[in-house]
N, C-alpha and C. Protein backbone atom coordinates (compact mmCIF):
# COMPACT_ATOMS: atom_id res chain seq x y z
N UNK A 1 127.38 164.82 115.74
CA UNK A 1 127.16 166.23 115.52
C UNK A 1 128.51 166.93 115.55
N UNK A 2 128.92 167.61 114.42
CA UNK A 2 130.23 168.56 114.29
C UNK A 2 129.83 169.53 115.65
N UNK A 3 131.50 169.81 116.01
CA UNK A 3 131.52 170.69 117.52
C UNK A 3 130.88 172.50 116.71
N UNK A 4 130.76 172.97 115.43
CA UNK A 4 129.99 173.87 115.58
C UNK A 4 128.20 173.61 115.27
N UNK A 5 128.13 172.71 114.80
CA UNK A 5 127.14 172.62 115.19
C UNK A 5 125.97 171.96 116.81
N UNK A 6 127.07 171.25 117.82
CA UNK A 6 126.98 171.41 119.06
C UNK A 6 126.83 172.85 119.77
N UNK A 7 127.94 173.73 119.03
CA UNK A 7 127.81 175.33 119.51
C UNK A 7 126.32 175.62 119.40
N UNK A 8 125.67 175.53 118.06
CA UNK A 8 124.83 176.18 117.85
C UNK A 8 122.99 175.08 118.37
N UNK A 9 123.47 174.36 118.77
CA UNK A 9 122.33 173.64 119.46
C UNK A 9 121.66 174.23 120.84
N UNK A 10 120.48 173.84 121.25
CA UNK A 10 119.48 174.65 122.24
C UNK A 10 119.16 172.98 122.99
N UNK A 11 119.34 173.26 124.18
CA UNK A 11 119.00 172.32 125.18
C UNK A 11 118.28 172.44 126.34
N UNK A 12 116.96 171.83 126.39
CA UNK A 12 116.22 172.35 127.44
C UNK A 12 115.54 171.33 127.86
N UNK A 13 115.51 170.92 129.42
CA UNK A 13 115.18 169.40 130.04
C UNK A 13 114.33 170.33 130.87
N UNK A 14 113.54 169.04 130.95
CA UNK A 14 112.17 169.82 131.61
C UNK A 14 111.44 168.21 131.93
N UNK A 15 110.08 168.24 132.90
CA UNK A 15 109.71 167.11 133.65
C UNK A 15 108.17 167.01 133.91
N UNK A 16 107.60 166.06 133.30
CA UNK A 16 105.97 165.83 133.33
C UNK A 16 105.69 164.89 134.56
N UNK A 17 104.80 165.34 134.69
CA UNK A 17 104.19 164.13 135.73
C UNK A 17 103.00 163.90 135.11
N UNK A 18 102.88 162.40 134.96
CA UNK A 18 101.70 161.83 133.99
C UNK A 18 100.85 160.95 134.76
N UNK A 19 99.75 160.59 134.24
CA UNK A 19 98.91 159.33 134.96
C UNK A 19 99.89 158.08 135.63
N UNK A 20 99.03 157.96 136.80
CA UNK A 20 99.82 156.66 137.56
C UNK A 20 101.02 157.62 138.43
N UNK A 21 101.42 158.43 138.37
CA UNK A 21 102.09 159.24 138.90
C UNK A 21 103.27 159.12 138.47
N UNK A 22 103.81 158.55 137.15
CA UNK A 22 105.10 158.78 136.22
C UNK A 22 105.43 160.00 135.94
N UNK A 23 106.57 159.98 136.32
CA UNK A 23 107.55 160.76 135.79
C UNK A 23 108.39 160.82 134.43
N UNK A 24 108.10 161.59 133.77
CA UNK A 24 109.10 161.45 132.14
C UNK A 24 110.19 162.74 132.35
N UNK A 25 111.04 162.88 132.87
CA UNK A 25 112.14 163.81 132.21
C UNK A 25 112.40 163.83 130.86
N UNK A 26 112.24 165.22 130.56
CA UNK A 26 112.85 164.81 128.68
C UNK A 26 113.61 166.04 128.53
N UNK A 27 114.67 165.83 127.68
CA UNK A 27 115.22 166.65 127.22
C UNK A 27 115.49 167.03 126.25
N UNK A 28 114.92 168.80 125.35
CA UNK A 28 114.99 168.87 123.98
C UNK A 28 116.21 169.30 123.69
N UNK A 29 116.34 168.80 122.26
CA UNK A 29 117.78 169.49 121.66
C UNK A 29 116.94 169.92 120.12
N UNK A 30 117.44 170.67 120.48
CA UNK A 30 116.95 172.06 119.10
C UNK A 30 118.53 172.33 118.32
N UNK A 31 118.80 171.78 117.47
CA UNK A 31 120.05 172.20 116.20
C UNK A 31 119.59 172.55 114.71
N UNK A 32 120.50 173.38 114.20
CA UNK A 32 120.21 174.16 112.88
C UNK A 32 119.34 173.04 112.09
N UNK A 33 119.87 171.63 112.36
CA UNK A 33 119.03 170.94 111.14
C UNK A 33 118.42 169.60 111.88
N UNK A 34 118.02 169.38 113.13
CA UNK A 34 117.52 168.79 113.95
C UNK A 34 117.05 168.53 114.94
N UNK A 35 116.03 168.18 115.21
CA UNK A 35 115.21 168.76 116.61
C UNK A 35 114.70 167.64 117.28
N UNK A 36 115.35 166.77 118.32
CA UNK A 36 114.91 165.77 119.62
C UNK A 36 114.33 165.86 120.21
N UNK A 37 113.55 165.02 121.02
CA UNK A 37 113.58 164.69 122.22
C UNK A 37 113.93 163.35 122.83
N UNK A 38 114.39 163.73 123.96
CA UNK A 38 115.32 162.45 124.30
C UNK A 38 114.22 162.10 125.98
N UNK A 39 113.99 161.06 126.32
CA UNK A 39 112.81 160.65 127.34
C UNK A 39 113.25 159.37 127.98
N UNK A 40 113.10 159.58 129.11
CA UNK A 40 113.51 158.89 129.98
C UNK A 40 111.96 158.46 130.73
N UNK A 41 111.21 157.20 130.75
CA UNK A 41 110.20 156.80 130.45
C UNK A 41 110.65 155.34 131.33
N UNK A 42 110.25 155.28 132.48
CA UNK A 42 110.25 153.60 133.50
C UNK A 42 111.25 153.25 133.62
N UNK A 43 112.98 153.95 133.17
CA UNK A 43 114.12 153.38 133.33
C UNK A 43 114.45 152.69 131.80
N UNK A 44 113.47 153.48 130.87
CA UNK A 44 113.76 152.79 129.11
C UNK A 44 114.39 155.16 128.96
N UNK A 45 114.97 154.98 128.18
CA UNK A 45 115.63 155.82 127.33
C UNK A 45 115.17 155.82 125.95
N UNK A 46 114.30 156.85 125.53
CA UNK A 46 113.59 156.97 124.16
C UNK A 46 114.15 157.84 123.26
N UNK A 47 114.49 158.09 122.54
CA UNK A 47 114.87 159.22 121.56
C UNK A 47 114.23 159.32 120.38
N UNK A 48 113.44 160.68 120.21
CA UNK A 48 112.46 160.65 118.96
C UNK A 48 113.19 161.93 118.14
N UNK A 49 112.44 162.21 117.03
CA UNK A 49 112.94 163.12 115.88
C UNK A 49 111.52 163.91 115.55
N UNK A 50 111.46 165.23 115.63
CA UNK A 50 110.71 166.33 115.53
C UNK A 50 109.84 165.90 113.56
N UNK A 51 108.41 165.53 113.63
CA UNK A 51 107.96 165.34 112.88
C UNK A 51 106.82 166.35 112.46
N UNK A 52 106.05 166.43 111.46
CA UNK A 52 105.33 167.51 111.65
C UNK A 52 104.02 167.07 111.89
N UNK A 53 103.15 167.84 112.84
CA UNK A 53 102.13 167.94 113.15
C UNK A 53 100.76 169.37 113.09
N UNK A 54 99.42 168.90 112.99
CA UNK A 54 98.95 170.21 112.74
C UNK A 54 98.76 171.07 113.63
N UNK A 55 99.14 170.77 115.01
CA UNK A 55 98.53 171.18 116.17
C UNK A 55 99.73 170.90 117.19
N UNK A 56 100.34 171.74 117.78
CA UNK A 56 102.06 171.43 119.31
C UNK A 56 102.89 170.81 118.50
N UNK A 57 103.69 169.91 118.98
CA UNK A 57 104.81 169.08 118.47
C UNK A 57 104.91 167.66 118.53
N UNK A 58 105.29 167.49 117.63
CA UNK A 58 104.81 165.47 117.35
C UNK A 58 106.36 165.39 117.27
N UNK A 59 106.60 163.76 118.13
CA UNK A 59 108.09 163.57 117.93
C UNK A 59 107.85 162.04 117.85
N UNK A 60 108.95 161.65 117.04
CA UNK A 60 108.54 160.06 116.97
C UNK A 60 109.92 159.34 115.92
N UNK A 61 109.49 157.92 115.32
CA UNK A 61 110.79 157.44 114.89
C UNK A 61 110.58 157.37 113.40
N UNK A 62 111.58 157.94 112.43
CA UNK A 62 111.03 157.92 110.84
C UNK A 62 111.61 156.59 110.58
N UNK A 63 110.10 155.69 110.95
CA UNK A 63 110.21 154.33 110.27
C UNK A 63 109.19 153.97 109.71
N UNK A 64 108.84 152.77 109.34
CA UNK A 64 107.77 152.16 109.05
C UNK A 64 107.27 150.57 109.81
N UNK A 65 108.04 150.78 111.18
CA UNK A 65 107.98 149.11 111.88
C UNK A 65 107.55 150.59 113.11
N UNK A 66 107.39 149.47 114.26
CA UNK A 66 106.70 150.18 115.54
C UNK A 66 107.93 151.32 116.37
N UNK A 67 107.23 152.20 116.95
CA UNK A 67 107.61 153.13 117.27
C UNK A 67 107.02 153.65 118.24
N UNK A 68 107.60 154.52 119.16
CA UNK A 68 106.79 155.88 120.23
C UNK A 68 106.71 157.05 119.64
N UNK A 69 105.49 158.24 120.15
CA UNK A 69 105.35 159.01 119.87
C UNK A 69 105.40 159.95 120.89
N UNK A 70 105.65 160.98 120.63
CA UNK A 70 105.79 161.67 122.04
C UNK A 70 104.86 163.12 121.40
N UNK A 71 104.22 163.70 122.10
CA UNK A 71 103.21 164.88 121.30
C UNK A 71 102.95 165.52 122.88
N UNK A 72 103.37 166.85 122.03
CA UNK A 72 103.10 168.00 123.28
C UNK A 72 102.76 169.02 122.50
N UNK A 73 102.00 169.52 123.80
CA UNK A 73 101.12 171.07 123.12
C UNK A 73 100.62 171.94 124.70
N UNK A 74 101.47 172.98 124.72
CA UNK A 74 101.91 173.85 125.98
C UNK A 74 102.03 173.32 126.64
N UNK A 75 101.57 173.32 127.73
CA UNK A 75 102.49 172.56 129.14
C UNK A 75 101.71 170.88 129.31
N UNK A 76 101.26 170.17 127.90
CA UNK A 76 100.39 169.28 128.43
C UNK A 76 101.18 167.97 127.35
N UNK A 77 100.95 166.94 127.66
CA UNK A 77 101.81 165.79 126.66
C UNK A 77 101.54 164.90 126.72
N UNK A 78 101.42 163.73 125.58
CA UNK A 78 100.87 162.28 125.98
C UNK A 78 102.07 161.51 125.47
N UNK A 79 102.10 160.20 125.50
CA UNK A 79 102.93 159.02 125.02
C UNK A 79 102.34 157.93 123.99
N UNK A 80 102.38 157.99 122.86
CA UNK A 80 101.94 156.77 122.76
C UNK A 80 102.82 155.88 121.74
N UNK A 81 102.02 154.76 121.54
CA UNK A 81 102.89 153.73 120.86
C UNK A 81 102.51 153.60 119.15
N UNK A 82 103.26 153.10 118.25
CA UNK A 82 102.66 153.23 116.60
C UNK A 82 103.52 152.10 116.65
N UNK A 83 102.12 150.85 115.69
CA UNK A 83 102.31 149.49 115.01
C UNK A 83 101.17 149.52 114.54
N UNK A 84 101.78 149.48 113.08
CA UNK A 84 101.03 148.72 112.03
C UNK A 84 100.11 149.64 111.68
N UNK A 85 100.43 151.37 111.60
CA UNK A 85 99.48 151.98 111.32
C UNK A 85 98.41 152.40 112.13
N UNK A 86 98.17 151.54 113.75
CA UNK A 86 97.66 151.92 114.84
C UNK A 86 98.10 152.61 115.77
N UNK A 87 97.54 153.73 116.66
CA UNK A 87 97.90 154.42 117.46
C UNK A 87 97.63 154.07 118.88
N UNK A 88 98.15 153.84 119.96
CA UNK A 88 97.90 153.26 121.51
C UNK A 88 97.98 154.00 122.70
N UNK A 89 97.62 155.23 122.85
CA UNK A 89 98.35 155.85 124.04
C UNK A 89 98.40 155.19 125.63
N UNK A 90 99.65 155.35 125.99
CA UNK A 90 100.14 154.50 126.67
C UNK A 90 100.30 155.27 128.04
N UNK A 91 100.58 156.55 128.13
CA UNK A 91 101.11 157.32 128.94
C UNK A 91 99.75 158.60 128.52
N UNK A 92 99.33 159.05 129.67
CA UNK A 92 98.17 160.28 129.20
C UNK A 92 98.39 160.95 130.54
N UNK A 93 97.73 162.58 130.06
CA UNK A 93 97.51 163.60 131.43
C UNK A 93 98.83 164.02 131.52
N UNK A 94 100.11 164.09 130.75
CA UNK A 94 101.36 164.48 131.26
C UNK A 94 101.31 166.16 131.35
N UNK A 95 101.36 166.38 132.51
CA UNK A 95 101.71 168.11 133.33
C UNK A 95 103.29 168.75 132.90
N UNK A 96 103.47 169.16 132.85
CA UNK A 96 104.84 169.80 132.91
C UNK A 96 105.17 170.59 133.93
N UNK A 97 106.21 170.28 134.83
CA UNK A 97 106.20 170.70 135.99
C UNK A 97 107.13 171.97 136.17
C-alpha cells in the first residue's frame, strides 16, 4: 500500500467472543480501494477481502480452491469454511464485545 494511501486508510480492531468460548480479535482496514479483515482465529492469522453480500458484510478469499468466510451483521458474526462450492460454519454465536 503507497504511504498516501496508508494516510487515507480506517483501522478498527474490535473482539467477538464466539461458541466454545473463542475469542477472534479482528481487525478492519477500510482504504479508498480496499476493505479487510484481518482475524486472529486459535493462533492461525486469516486475512479476507470485503465481498459483496445481500445482507452485513461478507469477507472471504477471491478464489476458486477452499477458503474462510468471515460474515458480520451488527454486533453478531459467524466463521465459516468454503470447498468445493460447500459452505461449513465452523465458528457460530460470535458477540462483539
Amino acid at each position: 500500500m503507497a504511504q498516501a494511501e496508508a494516510q487515507d486508510s480506517t483501522f478498527q480492531t474490535t473482539r467477538y467472543l464466539c461458541e466454545r468460548g473463542v475469542e477472534v480479535p479482528v481487525t478492519y482496514v477500510n482504504a479508498p480501494d480496499l476493505s479487510l479483515a484481518v482475524l486472529n482465529v486459535e493462533g492461525t492469522q486469516i486475512t479476507l477481502e470485503i465481498e459483496t453480500s445481500a445482507s452485513g458484510a461478507r469477507y472471504g478469499w477471491p478464489s476458486d480452491g477452499a477458503h474462510y468466510i468471515w460474515w458480520t451483521k451488527g454486533e453478531t458474526a459467524f466463521l465459516m469454511w468454503s470447498e468445493g462450492g460447500e459452505e461449513k460454519t465452523i465458528l457460530d454465536g460470535c458477540q462483539q464485545q
